[in-house]
C-alpha atoms as a PDB file:
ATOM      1  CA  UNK A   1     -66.686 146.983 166.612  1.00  0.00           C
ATOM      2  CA  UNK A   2     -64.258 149.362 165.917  1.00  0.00           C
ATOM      3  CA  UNK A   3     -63.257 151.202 162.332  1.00  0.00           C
ATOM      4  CA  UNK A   4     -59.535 149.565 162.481  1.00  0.00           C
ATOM      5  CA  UNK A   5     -61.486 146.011 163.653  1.00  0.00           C
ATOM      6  CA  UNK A   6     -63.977 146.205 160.740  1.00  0.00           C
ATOM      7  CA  UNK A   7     -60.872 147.481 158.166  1.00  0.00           C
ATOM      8  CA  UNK A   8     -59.093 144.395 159.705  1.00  0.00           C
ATOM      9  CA  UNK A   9     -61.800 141.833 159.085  1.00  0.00           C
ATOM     10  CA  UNK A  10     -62.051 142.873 156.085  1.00  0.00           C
ATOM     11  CA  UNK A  11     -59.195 143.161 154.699  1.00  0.00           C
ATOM     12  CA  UNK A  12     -59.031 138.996 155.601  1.00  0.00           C
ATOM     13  CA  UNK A  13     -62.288 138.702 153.766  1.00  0.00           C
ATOM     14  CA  UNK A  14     -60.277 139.959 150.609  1.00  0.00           C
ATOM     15  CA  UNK A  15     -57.372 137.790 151.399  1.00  0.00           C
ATOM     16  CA  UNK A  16     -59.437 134.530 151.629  1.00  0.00           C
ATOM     17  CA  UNK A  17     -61.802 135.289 148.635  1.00  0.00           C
ATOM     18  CA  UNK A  18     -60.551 138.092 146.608  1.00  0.00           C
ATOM     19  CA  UNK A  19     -62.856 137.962 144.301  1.00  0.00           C
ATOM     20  CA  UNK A  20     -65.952 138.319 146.269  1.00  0.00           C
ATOM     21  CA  UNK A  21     -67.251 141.890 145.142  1.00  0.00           C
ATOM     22  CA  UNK A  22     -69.110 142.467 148.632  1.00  0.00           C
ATOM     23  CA  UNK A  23     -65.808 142.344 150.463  1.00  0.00           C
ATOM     24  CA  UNK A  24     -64.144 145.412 148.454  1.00  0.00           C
ATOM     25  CA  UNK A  25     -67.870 147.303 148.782  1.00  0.00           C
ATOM     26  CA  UNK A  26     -68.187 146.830 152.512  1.00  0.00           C
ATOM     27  CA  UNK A  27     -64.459 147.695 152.902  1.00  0.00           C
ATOM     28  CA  UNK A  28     -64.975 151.104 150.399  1.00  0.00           C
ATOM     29  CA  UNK A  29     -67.812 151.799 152.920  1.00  0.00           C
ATOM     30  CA  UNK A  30     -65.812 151.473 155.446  1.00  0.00           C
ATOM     31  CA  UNK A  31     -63.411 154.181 154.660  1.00  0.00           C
ATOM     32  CA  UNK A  32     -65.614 156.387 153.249  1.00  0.00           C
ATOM     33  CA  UNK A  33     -65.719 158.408 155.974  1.00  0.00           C
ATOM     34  CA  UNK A  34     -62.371 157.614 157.029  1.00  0.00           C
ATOM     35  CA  UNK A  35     -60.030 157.746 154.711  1.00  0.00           C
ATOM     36  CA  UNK A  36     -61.415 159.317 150.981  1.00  0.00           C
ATOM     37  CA  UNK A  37     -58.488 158.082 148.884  1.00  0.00           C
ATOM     38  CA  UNK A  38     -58.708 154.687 150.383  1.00  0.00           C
ATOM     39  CA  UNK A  39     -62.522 154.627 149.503  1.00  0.00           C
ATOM     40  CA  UNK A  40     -61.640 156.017 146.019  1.00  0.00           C
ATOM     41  CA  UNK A  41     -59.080 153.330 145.417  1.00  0.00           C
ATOM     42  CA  UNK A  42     -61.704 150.450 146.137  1.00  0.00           C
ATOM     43  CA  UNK A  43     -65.019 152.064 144.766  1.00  0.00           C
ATOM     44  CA  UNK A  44     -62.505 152.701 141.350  1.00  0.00           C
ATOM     45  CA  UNK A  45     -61.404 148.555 141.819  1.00  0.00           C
ATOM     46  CA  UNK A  46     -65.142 147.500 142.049  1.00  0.00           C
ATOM     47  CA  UNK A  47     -66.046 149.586 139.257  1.00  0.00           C
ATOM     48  CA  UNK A  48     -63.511 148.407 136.512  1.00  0.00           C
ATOM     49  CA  UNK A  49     -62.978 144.677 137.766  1.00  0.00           C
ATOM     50  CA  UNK A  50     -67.090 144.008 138.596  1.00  0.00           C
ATOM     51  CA  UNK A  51     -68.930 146.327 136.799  1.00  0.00           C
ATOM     52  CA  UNK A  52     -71.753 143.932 137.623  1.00  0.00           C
ATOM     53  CA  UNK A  53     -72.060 144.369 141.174  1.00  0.00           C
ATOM     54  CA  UNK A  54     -74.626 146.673 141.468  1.00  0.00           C
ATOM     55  CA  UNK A  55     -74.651 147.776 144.733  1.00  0.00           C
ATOM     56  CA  UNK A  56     -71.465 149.848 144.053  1.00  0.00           C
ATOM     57  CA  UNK A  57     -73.033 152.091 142.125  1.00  0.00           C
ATOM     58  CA  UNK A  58     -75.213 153.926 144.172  1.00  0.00           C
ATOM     59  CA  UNK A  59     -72.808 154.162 146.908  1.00  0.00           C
ATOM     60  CA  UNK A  60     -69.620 155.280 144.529  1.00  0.00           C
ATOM     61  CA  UNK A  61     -71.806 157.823 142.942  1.00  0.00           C
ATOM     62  CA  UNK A  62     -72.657 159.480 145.996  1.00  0.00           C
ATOM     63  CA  UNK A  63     -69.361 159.159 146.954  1.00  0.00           C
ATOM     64  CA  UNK A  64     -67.792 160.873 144.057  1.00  0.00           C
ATOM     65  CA  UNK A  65     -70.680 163.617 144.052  1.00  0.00           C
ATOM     66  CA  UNK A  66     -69.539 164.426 147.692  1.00  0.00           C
ATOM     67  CA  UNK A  67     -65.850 164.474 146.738  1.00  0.00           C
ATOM     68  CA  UNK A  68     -66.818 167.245 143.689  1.00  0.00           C
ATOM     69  CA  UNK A  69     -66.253 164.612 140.280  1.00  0.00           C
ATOM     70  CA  UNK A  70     -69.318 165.523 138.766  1.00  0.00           C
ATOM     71  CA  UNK A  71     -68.773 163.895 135.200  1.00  0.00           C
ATOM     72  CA  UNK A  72     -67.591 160.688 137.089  1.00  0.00           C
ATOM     73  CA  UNK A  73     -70.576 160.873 139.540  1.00  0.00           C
ATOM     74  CA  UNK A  74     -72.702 161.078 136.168  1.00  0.00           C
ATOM     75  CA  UNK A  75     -70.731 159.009 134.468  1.00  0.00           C
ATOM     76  CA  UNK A  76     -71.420 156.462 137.296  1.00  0.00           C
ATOM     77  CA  UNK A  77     -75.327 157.162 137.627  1.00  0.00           C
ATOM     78  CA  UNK A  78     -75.955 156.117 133.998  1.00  0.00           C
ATOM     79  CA  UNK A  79     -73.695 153.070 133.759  1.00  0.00           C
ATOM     80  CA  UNK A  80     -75.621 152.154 137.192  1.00  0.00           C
ATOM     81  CA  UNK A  81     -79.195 152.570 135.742  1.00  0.00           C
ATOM     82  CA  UNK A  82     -78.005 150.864 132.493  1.00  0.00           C
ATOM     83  CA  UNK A  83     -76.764 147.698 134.652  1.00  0.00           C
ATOM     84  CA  UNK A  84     -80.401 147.435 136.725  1.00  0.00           C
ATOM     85  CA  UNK A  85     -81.903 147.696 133.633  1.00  0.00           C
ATOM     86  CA  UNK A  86     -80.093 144.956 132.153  1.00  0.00           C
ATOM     87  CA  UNK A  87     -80.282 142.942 135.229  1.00  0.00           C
ATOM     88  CA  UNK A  88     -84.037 143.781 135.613  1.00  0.00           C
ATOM     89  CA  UNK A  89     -83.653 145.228 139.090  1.00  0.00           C
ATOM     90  CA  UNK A  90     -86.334 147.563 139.215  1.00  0.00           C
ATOM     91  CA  UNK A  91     -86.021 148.936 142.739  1.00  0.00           C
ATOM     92  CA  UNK A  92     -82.282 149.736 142.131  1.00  0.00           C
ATOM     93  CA  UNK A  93     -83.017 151.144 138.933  1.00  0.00           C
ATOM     94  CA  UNK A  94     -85.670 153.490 141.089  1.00  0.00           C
ATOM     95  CA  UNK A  95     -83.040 154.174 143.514  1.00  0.00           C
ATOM     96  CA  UNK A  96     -80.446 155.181 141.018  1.00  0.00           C
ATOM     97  CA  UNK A  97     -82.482 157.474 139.185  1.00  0.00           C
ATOM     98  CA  UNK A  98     -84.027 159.229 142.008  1.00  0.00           C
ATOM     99  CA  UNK A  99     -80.577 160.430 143.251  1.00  0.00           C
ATOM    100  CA  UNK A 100     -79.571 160.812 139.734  1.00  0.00           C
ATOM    101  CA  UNK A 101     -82.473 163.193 139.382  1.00  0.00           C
ATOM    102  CA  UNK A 102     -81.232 164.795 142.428  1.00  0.00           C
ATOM    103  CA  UNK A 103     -77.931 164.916 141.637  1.00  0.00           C
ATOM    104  CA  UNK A 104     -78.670 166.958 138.170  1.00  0.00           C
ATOM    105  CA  UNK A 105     -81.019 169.551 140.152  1.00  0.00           C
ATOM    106  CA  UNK A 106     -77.953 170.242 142.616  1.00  0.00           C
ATOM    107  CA  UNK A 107     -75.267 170.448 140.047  1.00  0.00           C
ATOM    108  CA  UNK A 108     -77.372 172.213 137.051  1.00  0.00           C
END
């Protein structure tokens, strides 16, 4: 399937349940590569209307490291860990602090 197909799709996903979480975070991962203010705009969305999908945070971080926002890339990592802690998700926890740890050694 195409970008434009799976941007499509998508985008009907949102229109039929827009308050599914998975739909904005498969359609910010989508663009990512794409289109960066597009993938901004909907990692941004999933972080201030579900701040409990956790998922998003791993992603958007890396995201947002790659696009040079370091305090929001931090900013991210620790709100992330905070949430798997709190939702006792111990392999996301793992996962955000390993590339949190990386993230610090790059950027120190």
């Amino acid at each position: 399937m195409k970008h434009l197909d799976r941007v499509k799709e998508l985008l009907n996903y949102i229109e039929k349940e827009p308050n599914d979480p998975f739909n904005l975070y498969a359609l910010a991962l989508e663009y990512q590569n794409q289109d960066k203010e597009k993938a901004s705009f909907y990692f941004n969305k999933l972080l201030i209307e579900h701040k409990d999908y956790l998922p998003t945070y791993y992603h958007a971080a890396l995201f947002f490291a790659n696009e040079e926002h370091l305090q929001k890339t931090d900013k991210i990592f620790t709100e992330g860990i905070a949430l798997a802690k709190t939702q006792n998700n111990l392999h996301a926890k793992k996962e955000l602090e390993n590339a949190y740890l990386n993230f610090q050694f790059e950027n120190d």
